[in-house]
C-alpha atoms as a PDB file:
ATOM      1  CA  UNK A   1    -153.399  21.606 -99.673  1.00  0.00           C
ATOM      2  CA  UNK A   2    -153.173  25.350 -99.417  1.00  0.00           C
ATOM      3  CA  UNK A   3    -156.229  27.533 -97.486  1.00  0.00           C
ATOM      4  CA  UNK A   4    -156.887  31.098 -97.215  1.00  0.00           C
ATOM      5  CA  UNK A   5    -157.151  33.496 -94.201  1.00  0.00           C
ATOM      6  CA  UNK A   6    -160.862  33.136 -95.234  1.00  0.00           C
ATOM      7  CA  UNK A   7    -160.764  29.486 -94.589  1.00  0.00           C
ATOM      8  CA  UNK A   8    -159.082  29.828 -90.564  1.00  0.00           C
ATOM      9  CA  UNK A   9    -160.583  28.518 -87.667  1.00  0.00           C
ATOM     10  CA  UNK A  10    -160.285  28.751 -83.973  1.00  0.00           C
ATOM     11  CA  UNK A  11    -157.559  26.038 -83.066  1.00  0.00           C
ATOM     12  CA  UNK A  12    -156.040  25.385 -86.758  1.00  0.00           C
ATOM     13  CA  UNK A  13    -152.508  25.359 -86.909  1.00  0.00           C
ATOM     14  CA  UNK A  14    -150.856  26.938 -90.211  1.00  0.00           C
ATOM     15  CA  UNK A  15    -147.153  27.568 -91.254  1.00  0.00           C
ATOM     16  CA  UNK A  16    -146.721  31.166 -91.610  1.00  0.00           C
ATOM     17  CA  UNK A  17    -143.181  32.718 -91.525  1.00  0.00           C
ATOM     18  CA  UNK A  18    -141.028  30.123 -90.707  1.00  0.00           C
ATOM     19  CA  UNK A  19    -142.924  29.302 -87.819  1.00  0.00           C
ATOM     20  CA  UNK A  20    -146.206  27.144 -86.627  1.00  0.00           C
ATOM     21  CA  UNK A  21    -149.309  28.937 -85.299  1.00  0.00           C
ATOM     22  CA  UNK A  22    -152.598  28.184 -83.381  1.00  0.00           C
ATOM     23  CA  UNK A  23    -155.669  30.170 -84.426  1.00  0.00           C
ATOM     24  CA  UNK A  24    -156.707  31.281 -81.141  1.00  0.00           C
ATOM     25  CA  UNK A  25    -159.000  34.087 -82.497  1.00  0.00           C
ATOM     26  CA  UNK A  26    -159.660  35.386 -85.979  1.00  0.00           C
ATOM     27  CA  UNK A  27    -162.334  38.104 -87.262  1.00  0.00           C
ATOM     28  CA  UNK A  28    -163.072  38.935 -90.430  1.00  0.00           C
ATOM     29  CA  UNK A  29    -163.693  42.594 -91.261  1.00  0.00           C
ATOM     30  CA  UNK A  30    -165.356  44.163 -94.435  1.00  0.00           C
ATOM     31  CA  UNK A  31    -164.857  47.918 -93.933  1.00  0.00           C
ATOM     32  CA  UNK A  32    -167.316  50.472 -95.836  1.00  0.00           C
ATOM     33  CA  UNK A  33    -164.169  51.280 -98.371  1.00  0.00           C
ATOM     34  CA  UNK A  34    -161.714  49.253 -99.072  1.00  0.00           C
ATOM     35  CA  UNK A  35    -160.890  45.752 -99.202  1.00  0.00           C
ATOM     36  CA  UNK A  36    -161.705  43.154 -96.802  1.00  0.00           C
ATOM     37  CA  UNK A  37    -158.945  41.810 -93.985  1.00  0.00           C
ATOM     38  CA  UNK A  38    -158.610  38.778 -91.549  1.00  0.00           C
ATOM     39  CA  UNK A  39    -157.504  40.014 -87.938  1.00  0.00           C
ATOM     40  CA  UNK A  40    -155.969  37.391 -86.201  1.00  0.00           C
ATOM     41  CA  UNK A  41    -154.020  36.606 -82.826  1.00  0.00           C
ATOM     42  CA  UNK A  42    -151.828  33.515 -83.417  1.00  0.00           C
ATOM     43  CA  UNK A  43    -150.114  32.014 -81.223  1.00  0.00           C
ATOM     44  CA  UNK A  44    -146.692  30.515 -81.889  1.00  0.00           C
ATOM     45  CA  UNK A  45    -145.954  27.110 -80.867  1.00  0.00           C
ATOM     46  CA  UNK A  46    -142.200  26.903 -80.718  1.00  0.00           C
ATOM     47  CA  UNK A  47    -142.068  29.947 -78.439  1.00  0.00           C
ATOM     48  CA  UNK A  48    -145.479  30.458 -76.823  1.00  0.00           C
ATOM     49  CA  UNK A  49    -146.301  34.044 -77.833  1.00  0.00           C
ATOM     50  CA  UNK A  50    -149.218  35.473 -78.961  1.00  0.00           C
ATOM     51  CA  UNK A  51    -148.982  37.676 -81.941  1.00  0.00           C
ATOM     52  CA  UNK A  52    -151.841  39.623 -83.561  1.00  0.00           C
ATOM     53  CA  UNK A  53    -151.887  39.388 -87.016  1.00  0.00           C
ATOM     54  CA  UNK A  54    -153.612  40.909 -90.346  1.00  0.00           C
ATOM     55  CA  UNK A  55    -153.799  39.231 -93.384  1.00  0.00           C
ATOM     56  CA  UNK A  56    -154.988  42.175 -95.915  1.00  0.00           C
ATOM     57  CA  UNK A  57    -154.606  39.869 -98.849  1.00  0.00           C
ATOM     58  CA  UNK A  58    -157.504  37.361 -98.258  1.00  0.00           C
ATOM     59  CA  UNK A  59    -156.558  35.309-101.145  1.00  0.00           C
ATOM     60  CA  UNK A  60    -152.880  34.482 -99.830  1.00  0.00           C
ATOM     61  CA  UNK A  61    -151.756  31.039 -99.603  1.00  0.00           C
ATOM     62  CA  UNK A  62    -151.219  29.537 -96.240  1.00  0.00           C
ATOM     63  CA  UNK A  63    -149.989  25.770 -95.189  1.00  0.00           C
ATOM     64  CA  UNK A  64    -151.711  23.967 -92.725  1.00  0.00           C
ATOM     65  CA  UNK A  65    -149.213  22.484 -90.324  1.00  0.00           C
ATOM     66  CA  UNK A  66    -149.665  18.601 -89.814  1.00  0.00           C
ATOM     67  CA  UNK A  67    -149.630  18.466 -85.782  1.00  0.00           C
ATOM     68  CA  UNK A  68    -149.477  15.541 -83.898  1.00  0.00           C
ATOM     69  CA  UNK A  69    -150.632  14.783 -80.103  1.00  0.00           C
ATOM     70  CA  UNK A  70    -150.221  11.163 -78.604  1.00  0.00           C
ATOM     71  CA  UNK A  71    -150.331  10.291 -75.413  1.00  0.00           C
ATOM     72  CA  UNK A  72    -146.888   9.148 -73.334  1.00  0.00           C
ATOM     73  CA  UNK A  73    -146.568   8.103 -69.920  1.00  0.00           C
ATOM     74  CA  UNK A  74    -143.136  10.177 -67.908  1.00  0.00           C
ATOM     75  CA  UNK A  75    -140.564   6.973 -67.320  1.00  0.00           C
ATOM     76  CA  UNK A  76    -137.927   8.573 -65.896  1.00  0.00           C
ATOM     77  CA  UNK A  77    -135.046  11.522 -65.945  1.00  0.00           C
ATOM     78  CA  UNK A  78    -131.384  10.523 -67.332  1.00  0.00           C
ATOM     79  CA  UNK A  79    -129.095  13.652 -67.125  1.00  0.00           C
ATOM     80  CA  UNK A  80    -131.136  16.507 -69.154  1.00  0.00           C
ATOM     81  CA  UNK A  81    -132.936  13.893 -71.163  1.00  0.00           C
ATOM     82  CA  UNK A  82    -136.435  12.873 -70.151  1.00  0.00           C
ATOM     83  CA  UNK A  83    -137.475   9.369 -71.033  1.00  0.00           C
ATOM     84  CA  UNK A  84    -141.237   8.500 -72.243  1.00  0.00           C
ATOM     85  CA  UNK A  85    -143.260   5.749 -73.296  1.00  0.00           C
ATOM     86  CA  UNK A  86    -146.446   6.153 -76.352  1.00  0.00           C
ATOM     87  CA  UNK A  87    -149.504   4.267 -74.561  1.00  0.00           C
ATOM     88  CA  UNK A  88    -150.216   2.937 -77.720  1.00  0.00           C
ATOM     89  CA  UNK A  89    -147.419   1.430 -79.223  1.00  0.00           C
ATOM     90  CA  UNK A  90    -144.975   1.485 -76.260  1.00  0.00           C
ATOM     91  CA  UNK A  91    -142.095   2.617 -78.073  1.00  0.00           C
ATOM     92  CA  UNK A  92    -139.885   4.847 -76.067  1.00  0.00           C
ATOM     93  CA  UNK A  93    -138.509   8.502 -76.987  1.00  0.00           C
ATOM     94  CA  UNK A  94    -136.225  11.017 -74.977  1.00  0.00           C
ATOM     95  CA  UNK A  95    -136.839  14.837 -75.140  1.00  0.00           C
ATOM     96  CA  UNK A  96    -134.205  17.314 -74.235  1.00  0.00           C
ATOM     97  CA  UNK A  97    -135.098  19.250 -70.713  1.00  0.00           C
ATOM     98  CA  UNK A  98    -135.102  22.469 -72.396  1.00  0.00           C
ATOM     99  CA  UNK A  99    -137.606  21.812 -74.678  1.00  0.00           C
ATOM    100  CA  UNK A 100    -140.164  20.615 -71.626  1.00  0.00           C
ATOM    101  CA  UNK A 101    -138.869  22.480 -68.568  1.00  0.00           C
ATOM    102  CA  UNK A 102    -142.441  24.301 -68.035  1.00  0.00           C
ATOM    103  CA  UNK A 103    -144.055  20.758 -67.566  1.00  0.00           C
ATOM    104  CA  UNK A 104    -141.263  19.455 -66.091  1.00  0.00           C
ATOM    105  CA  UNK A 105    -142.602  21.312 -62.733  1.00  0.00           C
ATOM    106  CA  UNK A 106    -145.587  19.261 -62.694  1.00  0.00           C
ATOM    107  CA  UNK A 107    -144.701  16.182 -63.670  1.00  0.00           C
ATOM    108  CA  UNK A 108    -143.781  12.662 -61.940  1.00  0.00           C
ATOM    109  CA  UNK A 109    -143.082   9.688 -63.010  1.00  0.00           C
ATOM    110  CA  UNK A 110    -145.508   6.936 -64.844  1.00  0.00           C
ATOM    111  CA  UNK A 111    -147.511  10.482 -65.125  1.00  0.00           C
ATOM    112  CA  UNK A 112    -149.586  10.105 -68.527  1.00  0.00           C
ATOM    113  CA  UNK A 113    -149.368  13.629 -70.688  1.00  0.00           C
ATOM    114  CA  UNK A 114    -149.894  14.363 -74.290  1.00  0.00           C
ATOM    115  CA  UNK A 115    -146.632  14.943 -76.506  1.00  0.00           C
ATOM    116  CA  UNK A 116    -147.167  17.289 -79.454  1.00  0.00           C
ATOM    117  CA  UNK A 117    -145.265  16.740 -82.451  1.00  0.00           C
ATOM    118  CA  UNK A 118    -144.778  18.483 -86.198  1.00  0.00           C
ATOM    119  CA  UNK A 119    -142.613  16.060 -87.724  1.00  0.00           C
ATOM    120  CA  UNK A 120    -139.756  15.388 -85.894  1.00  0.00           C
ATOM    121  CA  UNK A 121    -139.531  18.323 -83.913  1.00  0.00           C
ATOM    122  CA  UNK A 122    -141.659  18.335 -80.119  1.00  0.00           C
ATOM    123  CA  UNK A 123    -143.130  21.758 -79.372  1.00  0.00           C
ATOM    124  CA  UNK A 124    -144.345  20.920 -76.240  1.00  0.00           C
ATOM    125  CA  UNK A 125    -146.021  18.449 -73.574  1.00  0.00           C
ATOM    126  CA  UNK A 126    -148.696  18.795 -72.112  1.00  0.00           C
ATOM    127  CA  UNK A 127    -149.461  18.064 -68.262  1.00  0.00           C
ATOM    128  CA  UNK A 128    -153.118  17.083 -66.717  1.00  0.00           C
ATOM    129  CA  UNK A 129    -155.283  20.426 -65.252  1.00  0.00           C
ATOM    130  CA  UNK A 130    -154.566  19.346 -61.746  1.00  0.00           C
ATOM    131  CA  UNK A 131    -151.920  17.328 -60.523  1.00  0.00           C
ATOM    132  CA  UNK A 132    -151.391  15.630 -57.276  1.00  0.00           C
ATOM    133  CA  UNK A 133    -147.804  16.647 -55.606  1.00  0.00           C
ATOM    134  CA  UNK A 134    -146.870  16.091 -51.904  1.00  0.00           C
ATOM    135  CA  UNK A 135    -145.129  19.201 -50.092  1.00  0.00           C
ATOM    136  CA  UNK A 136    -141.762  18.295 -49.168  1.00  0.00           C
ATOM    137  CA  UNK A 137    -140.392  22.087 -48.020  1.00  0.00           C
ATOM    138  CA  UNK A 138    -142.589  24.775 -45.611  1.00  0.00           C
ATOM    139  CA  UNK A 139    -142.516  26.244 -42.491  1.00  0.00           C
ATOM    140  CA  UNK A 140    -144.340  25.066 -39.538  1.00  0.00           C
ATOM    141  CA  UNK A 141    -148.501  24.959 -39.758  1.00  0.00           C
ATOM    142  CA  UNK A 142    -149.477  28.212 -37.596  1.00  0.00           C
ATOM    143  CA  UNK A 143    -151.813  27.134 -35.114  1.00  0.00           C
ATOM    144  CA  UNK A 144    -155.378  28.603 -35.670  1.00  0.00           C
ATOM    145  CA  UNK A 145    -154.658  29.166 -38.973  1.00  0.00           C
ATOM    146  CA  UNK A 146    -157.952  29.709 -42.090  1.00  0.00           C
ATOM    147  CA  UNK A 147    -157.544  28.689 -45.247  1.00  0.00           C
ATOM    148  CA  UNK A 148    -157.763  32.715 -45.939  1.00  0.00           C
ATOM    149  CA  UNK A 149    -155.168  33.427 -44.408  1.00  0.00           C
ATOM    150  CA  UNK A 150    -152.090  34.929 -46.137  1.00  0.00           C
ATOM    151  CA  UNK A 151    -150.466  31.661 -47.313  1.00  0.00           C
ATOM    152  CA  UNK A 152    -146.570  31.043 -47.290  1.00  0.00           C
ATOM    153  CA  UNK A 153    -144.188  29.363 -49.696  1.00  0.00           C
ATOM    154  CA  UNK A 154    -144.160  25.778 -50.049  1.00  0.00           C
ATOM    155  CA  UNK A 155    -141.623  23.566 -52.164  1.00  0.00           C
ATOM    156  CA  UNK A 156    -143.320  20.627 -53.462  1.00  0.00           C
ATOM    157  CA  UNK A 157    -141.339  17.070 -54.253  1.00  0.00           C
ATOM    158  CA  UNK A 158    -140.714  18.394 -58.185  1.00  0.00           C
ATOM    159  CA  UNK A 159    -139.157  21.349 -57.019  1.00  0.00           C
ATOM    160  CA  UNK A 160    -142.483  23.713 -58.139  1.00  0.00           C
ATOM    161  CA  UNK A 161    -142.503  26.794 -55.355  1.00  0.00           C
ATOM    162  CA  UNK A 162    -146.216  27.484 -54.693  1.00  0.00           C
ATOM    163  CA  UNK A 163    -148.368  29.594 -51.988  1.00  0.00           C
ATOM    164  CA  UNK A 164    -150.430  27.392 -49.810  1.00  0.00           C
ATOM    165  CA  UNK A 165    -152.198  28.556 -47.049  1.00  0.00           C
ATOM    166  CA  UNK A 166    -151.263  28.880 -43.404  1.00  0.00           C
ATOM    167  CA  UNK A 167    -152.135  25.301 -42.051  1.00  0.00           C
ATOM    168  CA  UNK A 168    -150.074  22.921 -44.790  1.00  0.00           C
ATOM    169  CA  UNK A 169    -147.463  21.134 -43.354  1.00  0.00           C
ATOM    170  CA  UNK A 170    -144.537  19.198 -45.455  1.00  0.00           C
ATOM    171  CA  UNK A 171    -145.388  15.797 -46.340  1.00  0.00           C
ATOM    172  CA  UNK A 172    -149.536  17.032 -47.517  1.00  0.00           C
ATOM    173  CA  UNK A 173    -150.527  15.946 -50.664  1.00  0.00           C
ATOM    174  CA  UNK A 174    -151.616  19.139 -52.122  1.00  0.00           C
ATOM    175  CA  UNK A 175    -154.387  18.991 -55.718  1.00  0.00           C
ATOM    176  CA  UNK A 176    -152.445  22.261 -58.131  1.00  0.00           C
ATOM    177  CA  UNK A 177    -154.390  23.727 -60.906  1.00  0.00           C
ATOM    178  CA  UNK A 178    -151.700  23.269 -64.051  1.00  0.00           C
ATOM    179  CA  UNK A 179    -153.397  25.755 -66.121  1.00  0.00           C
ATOM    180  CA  UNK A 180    -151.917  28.853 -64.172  1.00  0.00           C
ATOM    181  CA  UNK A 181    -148.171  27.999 -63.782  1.00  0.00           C
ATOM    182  CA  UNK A 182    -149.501  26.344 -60.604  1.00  0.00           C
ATOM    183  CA  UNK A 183    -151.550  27.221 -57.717  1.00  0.00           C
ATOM    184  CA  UNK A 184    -153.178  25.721 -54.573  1.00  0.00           C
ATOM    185  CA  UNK A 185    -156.081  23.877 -55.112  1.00  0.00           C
ATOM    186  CA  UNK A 186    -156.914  21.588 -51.960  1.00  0.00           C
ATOM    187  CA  UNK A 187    -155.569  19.164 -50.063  1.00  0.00           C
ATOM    188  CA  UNK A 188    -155.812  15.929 -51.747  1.00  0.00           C
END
């Protein structure tokens, strides 16, 4: 079933151009003279960029893309594969590192994310907002140290490199927001 740029939404993927897109924004415009446009930004789910995009033909033909999200718990790492398990039906599937190496910094195992799928092919896994990781590289808590202090570099047990404040010492559990490529929370 075909749509129009007239039909998008905020969050529907389409096939456009050999690729797959999210609808992160779309307007549509009716100028004084002229015909009217959709103005877009898309995002591309195979690579993560964001592309703005105008579709001055309103009655072209676009596919919606049939993406699927289930939910797998992490099982375990076996060379550069990553081994999962669907919640649902407990069948068991291995993803190549490259495809999940963003997420891979947040995850550990029996960690449940959400795998998304178009057909065969994974674009991408998705990790929990905030994760719980213990610090297992820093230097030395400075005595007297505030939480707004300047922070330092800590190396946390799935190899993420963070800022944490002063006072953390290795072996903290630290809470790290997910949503931008990882920062210091709290202590957990």
């Amino acid at each position: 079933m075909a749509i129009t740029p007239n039909d998008l939404k905020t969050g529907l993927t389409i096939e456009y151009n050999n690729a797959i897109w999210r609808v992160i924004e779309f307007q549509h415009v009716k100028p004084g003279k002229g015909s009217a446009f959709v103005r877009s930004k898309l995002k591309n789910l195979r690579t993560g960029a964001v592309n703005e995009i105008t579709f001055s033909n309103t009655s072209e033909k676009l596919v919606p893309a049939e993406i699927l999200t289930q939910k797998a718990t992490y099982l375990y790492a076996e060379g550069d594969q990553h081994v999962f398990m669907n919640v649902e039906t407990y069948d068991q599937f291995a993803l190549n590192e490259e495809n999940i190496k963003d997420a891979l910094k947040f995850m550990l195992e029996g960690m449940e994310v959400s795998v998304t799928t178009f057909g065969n092919e994974v674009l991408g896994v998705e990790v929990p907002k905030v994760v719980t990781l213990e610090v297992k590289e820093t230097q030395p808590a400075i005595k007297g140290a505030t939480a707004n202090g300047g922070g330092k570099p800590a190396t946390m047990e799935t190899g993420l490199v963070i800022q944490v404040p002063d006072f953390i010492n290795a072996g903290d559990k630290l809470v790290i927001n997910t949503d931008d490529n990882g920062t210091y929370k709290s202590r957990a």
